[in-house]
C-alpha atoms as a PDB file:
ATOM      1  CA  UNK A   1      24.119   5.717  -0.357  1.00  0.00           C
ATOM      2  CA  UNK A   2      21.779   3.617  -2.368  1.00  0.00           C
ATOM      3  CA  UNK A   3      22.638   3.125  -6.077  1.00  0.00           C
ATOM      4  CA  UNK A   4      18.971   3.409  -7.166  1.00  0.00           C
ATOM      5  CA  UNK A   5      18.349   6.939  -5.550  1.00  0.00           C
ATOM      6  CA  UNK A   6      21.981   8.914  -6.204  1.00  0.00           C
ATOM      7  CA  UNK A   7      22.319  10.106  -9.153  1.00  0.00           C
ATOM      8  CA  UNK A   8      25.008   9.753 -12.032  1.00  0.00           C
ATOM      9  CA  UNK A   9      27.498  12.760 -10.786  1.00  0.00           C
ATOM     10  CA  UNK A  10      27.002  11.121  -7.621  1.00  0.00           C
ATOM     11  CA  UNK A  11      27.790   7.729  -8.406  1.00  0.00           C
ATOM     12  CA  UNK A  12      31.126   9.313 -10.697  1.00  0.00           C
ATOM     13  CA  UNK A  13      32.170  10.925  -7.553  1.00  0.00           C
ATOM     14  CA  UNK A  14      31.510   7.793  -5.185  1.00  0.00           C
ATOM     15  CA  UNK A  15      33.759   5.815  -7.607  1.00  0.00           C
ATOM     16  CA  UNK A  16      36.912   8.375  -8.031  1.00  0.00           C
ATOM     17  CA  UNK A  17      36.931   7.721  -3.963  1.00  0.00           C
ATOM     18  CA  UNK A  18      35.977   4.539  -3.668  1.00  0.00           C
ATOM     19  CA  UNK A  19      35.685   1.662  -5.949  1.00  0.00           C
ATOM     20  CA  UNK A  20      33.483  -1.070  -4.384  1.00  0.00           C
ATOM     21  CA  UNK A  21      29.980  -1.775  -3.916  1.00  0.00           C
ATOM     22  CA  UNK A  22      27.345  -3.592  -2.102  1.00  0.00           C
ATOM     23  CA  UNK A  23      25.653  -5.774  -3.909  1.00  0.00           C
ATOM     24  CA  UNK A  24      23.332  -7.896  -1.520  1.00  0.00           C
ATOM     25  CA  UNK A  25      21.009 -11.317  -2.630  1.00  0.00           C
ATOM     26  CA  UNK A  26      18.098 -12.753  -1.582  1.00  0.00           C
ATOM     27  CA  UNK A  27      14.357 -14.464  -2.206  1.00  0.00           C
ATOM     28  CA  UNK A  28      10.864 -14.499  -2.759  1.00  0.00           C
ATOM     29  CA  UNK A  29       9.986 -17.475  -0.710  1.00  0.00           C
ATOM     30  CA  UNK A  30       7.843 -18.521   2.207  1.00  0.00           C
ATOM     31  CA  UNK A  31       9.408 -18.474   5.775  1.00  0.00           C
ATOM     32  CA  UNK A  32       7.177 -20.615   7.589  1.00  0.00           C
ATOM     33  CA  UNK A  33       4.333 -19.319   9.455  1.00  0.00           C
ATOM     34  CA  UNK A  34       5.876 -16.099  10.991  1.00  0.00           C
ATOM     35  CA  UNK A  35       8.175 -15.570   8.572  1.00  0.00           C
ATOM     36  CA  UNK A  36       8.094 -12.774   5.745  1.00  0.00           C
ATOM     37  CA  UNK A  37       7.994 -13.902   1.776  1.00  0.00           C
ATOM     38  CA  UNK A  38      10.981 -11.442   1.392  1.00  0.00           C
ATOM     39  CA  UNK A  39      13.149 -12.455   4.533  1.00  0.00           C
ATOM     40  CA  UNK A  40      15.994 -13.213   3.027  1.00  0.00           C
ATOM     41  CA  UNK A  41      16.022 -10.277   0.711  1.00  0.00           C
ATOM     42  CA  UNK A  42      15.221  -7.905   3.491  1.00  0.00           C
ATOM     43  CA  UNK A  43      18.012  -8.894   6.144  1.00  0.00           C
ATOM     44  CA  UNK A  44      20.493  -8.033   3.318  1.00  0.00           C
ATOM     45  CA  UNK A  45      18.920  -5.421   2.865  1.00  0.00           C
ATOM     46  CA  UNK A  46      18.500  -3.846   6.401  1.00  0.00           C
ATOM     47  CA  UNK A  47      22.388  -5.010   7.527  1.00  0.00           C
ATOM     48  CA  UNK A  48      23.687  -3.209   4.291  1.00  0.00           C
ATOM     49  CA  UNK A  49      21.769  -0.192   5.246  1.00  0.00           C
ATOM     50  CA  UNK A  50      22.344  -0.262   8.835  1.00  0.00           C
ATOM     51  CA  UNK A  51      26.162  -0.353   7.612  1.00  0.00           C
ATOM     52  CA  UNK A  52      25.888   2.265   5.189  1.00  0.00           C
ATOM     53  CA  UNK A  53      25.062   4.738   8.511  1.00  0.00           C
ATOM     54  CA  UNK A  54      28.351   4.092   9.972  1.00  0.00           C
ATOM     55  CA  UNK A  55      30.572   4.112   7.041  1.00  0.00           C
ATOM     56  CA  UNK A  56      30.255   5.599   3.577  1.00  0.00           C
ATOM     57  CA  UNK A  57      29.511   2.686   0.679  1.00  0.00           C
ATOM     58  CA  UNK A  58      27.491   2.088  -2.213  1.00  0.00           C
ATOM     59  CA  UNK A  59      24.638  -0.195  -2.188  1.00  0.00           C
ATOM     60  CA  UNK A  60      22.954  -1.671  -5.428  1.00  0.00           C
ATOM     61  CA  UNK A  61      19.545  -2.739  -5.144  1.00  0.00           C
ATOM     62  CA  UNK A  62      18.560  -5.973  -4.112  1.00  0.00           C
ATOM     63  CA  UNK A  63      18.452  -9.210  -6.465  1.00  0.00           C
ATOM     64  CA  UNK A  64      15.646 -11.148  -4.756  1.00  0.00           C
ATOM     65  CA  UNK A  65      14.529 -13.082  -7.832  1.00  0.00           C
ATOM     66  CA  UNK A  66      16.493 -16.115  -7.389  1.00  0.00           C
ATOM     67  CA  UNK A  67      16.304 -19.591  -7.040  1.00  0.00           C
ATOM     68  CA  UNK A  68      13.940 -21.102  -4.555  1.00  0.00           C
ATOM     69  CA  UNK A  69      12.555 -24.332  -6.577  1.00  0.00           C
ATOM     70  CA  UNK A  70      11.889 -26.182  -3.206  1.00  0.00           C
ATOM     71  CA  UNK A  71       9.164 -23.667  -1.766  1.00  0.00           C
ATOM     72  CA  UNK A  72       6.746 -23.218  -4.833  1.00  0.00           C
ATOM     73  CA  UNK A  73       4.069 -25.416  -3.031  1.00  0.00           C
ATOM     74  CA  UNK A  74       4.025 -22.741  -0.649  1.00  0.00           C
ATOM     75  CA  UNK A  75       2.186 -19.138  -1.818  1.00  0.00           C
ATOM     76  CA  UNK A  76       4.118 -16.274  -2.662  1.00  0.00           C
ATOM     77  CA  UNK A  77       7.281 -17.990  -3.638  1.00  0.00           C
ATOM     78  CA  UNK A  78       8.593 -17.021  -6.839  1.00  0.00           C
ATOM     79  CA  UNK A  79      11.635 -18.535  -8.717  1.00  0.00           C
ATOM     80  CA  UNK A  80      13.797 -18.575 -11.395  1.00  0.00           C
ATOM     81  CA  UNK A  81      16.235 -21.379 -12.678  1.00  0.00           C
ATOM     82  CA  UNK A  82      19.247 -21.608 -11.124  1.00  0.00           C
ATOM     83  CA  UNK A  83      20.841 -21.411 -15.007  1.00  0.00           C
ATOM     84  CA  UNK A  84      18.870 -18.032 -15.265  1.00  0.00           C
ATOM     85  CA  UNK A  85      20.001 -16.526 -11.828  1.00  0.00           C
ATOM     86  CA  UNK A  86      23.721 -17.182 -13.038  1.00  0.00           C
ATOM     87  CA  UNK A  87      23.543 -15.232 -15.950  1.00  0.00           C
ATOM     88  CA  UNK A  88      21.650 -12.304 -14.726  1.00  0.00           C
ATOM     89  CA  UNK A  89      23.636 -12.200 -11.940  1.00  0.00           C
ATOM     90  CA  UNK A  90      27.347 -12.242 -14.039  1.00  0.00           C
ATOM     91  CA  UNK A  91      25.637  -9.845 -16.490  1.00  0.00           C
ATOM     92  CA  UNK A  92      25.268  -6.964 -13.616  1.00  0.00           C
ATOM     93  CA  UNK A  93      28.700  -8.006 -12.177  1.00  0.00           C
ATOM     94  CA  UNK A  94      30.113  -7.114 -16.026  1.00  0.00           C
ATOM     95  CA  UNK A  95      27.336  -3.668 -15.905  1.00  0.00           C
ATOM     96  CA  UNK A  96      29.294  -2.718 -12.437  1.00  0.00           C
ATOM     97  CA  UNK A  97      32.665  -3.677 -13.686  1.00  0.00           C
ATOM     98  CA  UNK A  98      32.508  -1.584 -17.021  1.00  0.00           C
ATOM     99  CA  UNK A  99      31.129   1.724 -14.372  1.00  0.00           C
ATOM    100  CA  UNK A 100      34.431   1.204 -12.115  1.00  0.00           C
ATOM    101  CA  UNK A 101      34.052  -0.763  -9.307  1.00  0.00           C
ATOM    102  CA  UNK A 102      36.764  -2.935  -8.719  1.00  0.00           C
ATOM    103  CA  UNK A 103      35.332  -4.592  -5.964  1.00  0.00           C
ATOM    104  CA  UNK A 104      31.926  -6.124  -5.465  1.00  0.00           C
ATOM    105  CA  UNK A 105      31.023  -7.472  -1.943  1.00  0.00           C
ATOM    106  CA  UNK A 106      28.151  -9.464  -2.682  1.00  0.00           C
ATOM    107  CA  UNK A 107      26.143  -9.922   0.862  1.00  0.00           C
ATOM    108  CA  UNK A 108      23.963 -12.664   0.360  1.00  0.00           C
ATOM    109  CA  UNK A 109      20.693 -13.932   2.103  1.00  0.00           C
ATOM    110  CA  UNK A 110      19.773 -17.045   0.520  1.00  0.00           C
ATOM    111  CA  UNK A 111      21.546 -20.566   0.321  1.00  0.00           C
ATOM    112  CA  UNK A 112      20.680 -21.331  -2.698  1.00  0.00           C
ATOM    113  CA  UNK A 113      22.062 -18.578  -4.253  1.00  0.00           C
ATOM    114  CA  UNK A 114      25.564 -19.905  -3.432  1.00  0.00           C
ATOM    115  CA  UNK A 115      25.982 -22.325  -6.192  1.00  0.00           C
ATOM    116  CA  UNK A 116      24.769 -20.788  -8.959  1.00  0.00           C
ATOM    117  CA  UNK A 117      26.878 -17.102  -7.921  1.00  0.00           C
ATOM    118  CA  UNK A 118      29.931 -19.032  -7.897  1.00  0.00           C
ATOM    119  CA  UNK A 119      29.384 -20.824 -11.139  1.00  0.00           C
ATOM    120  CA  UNK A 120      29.168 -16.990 -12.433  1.00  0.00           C
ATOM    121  CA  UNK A 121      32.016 -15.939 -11.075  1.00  0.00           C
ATOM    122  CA  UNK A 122      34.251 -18.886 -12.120  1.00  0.00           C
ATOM    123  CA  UNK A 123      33.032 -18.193 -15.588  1.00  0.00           C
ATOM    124  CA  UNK A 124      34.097 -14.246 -14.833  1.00  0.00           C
ATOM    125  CA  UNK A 125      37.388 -15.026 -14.190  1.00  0.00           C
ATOM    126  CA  UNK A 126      37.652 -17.260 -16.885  1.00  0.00           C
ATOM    127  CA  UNK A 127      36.766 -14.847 -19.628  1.00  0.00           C
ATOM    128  CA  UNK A 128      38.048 -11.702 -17.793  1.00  0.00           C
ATOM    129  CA  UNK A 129      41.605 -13.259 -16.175  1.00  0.00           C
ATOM    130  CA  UNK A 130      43.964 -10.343 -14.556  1.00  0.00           C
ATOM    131  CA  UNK A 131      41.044  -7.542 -15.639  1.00  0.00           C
ATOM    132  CA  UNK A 132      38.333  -9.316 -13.974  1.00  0.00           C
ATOM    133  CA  UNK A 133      36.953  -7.572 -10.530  1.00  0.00           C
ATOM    134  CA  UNK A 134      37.569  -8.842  -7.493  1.00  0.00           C
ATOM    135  CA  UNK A 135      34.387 -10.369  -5.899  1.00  0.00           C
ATOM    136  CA  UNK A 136      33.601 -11.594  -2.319  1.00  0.00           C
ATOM    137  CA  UNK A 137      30.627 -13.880  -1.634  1.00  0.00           C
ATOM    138  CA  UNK A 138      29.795 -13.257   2.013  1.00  0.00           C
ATOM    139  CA  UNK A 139      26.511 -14.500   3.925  1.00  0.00           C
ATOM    140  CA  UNK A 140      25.377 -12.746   6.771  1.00  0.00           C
ATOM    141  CA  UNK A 141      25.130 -15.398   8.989  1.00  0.00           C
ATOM    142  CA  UNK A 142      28.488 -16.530   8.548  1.00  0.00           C
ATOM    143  CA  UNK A 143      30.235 -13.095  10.226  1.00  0.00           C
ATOM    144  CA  UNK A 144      31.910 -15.310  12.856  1.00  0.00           C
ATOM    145  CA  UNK A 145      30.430 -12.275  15.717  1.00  0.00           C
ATOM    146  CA  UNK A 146      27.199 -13.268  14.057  1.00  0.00           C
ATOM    147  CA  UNK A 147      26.862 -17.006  14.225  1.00  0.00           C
ATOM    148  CA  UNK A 148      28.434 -17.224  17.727  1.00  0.00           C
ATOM    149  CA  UNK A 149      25.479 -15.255  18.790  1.00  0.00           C
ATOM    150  CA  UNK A 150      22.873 -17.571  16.741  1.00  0.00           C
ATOM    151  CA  UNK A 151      24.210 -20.319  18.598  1.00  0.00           C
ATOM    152  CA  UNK A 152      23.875 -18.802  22.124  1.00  0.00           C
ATOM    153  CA  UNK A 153      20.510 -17.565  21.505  1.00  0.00           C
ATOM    154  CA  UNK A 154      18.917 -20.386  19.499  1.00  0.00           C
ATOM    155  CA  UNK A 155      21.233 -23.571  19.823  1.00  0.00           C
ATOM    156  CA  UNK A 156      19.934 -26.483  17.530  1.00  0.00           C
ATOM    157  CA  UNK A 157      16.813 -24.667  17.069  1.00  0.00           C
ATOM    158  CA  UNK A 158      18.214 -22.389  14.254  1.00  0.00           C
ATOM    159  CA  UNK A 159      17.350 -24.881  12.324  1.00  0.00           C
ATOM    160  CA  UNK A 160      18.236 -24.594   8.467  1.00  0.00           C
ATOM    161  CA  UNK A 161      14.975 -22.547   6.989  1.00  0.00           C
ATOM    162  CA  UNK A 162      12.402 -20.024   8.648  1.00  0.00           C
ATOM    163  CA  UNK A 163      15.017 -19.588  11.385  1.00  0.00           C
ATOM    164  CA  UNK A 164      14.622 -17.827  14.663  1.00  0.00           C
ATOM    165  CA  UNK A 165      17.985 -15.250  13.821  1.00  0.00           C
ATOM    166  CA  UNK A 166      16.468 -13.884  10.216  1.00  0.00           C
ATOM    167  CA  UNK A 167      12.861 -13.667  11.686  1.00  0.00           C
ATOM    168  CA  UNK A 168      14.069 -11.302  14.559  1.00  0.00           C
ATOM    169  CA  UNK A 169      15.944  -9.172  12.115  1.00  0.00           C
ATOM    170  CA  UNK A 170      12.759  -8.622  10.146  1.00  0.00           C
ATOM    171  CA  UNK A 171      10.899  -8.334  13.139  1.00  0.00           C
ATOM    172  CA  UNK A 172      13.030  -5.465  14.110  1.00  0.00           C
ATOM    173  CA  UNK A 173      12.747  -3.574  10.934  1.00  0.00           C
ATOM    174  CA  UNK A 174       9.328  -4.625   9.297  1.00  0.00           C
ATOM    175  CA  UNK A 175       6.902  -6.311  11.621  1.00  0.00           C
ATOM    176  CA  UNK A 176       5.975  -9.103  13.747  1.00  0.00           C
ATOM    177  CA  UNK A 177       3.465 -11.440  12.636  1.00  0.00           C
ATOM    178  CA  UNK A 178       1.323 -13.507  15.947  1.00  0.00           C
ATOM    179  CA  UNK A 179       3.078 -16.495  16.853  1.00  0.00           C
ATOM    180  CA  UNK A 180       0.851 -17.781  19.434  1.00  0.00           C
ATOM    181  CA  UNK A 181      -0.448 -21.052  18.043  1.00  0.00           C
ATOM    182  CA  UNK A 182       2.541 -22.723  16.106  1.00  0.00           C
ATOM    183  CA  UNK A 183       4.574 -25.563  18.293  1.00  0.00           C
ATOM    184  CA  UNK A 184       8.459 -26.222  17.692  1.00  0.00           C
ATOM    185  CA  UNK A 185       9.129 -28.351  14.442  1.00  0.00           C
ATOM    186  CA  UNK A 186      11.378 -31.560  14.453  1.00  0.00           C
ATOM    187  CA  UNK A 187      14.700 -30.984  15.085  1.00  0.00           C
ATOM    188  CA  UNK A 188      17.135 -31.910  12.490  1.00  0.00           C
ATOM    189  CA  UNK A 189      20.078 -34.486  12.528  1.00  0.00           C
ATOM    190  CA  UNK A 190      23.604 -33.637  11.645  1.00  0.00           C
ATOM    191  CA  UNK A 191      23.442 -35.861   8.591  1.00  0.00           C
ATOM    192  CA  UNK A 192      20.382 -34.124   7.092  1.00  0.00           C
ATOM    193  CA  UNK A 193      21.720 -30.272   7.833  1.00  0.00           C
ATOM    194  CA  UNK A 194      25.116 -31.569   5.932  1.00  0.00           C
ATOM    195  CA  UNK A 195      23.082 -33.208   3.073  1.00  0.00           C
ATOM    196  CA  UNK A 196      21.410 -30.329   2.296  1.00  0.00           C
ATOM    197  CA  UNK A 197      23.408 -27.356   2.816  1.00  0.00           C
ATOM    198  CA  UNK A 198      23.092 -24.452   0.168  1.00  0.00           C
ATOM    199  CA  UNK A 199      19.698 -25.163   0.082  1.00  0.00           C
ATOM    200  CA  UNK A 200      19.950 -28.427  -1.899  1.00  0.00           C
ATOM    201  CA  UNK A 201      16.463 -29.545  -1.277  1.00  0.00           C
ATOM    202  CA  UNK A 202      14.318 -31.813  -3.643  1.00  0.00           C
ATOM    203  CA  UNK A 203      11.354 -31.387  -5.856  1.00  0.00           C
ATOM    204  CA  UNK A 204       8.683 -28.660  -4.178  1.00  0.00           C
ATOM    205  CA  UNK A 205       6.324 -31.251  -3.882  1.00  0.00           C
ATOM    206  CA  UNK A 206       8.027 -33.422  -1.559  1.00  0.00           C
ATOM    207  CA  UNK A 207       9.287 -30.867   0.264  1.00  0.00           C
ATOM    208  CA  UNK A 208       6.033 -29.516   1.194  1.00  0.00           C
ATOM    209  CA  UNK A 209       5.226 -32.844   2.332  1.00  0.00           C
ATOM    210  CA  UNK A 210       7.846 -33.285   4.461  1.00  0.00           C
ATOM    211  CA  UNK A 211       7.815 -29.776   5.916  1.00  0.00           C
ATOM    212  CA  UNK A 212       3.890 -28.981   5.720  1.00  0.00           C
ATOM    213  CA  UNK A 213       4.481 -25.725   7.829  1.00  0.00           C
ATOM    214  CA  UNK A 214       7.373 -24.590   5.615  1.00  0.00           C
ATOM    215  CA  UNK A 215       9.809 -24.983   8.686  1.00  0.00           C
ATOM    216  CA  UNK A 216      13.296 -26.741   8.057  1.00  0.00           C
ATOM    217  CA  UNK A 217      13.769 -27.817  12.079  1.00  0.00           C
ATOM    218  CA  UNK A 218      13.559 -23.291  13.019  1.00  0.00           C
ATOM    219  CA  UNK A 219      12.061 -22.625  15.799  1.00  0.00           C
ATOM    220  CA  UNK A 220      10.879 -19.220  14.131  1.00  0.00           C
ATOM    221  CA  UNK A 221       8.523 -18.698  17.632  1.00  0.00           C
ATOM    222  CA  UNK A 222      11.951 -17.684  19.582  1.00  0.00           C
ATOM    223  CA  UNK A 223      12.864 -14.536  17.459  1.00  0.00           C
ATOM    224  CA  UNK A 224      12.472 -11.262  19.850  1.00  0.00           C
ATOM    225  CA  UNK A 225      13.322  -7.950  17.989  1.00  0.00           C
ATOM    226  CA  UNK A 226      15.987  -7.319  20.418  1.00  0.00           C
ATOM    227  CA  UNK A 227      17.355 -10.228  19.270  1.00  0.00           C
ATOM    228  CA  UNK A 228      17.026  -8.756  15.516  1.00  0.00           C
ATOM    229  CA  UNK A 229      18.686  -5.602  16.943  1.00  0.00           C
ATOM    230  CA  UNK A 230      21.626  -7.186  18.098  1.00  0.00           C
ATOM    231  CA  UNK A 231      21.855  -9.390  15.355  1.00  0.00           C
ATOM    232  CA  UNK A 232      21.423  -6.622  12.601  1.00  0.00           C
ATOM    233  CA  UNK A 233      24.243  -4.442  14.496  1.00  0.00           C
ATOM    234  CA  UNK A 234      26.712  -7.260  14.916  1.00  0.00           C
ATOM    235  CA  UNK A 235      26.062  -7.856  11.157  1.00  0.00           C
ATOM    236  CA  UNK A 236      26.342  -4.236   9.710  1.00  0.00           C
ATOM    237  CA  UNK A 237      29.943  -4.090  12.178  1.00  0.00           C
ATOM    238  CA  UNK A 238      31.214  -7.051  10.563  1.00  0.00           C
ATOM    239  CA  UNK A 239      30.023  -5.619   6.676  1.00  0.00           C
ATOM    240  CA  UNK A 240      31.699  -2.421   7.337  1.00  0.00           C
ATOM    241  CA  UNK A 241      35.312  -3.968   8.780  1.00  0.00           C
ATOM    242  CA  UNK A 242      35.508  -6.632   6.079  1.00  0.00           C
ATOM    243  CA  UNK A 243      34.517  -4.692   2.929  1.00  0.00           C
ATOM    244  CA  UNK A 244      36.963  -1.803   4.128  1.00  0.00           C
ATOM    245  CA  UNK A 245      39.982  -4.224   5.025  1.00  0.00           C
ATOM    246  CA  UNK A 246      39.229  -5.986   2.271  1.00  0.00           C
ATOM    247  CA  UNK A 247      39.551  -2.919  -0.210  1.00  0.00           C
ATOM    248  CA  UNK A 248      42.638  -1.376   1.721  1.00  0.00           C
ATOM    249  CA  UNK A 249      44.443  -4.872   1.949  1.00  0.00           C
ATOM    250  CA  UNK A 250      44.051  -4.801  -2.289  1.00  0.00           C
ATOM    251  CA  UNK A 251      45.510  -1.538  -2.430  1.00  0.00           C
END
């Protein structure tokens, strides 16, 4: 059930039964040639869904106006300070706690999110102590079921940015754009993926120049949507048994 579309009774009810909630996080930001502005907002959005068929859960609408400094060289990336994300963000998680949920599974989409979300919820806890909510920070690609099968179907051409794995899911529930005339980028070395994990890129100027085509060492061109398929099943699987075990383990 989507939060935007129930209405109050229904949301009262949801929350005498069950107290958590979806909350997933994305972008606005360019994905390379093939890749959709709203990727990362839409895999959240489709695995949460695709989840919410199987089990019954509430799912708040997407936050997809986030950080994404790095890409604003690029058209149709839009972002927000990282200071401003972190206080939207721990105003809704202080909206949901004061309607009832006690737990809010945030499914996130975008690395730079990470930071700023846990700055947020550190300052939660602070304030709220024993009467805060419990909160999980989970990104997709991290379901263990889920990476193994990045790594079998795309190796060291995942890549950090534009990557095959969130293409496919998009090209299995929006569209596929032609990917006939784009060659492999430069892979990346160990050193750099470490360096700059979460997103931790540098001023939007020189990363255009250093990534012209918006690809972060993705091979975007080997996303199939049956790879999306499989990847936006194995995803919603792992949603559904960690947000329930999670809930009945606090119990």
């Amino acid at each position: 059930m989507k939060l935007e579309t129930a209405t109050s009774r229904e949301v009262a009810d949801y929350i005498n039964e069950c107290s958590g909630i979806i909350l997933p996080t994305g972008s606005l930001e360019q994905h390379g040639p093939i890749g959709l502005i709203g990727t990362d907002a839409l895999c959240v959005t489709t695995i949460a869904e695709r989840a919410a068929l199987d089990h019954t859960m509430l799912i708040a609408p997407t936050l997809c106006y986030t950080p994404a400094q790095f890409n604003m060289n690029f058209a149709g990336t839009v972002s927000v300070t990282a200071r401003a994300f972190a206080q939207l963000f721990e105003d809704i998680l202080r909206s949901l706690h004061r309607q009832g949920f006690k737990f809010i599974y945030v499914l996130n989409g975008h690395g730079a999110n990470l930071a700023p979300m846990r700055s947020a919820v550190h300052d939660l806890y602070l304030d709220l102590d024993d009467k805060a909510p419990k909160i999980k920070l989970r990104s997709w690609w991290e379901y263990p079921t889920v990476d193994a099968m990045r790594n079998e179907l795309y190796g060291e051409w995942e890549g950090m940015h534009g990557t095959p794995s969130e293409v496919a899911i998009t090209q299995a529930s929006v569209r596929v754009v032609d990917s006939t005339n784009h060659q492999p980028p430069a892979l990346l070395s160990e050193e750099f993926i470490r360096d700059h994990a979460g997103d931790f890129h540098g001023p939007a100027h020189d990363h255009a120049r250093e990534f012209p085509d918006g690809r972060v060492g993705s091979h975007s061109e080997l996303a199939k949507i049956e790879h999306g398929e499989a990847l936006i099943e194995a995803a919603a699987t792992a949603l559904i048994d960690e947000f329930t075990s999670w809930i009945d383990d606090s119990d």
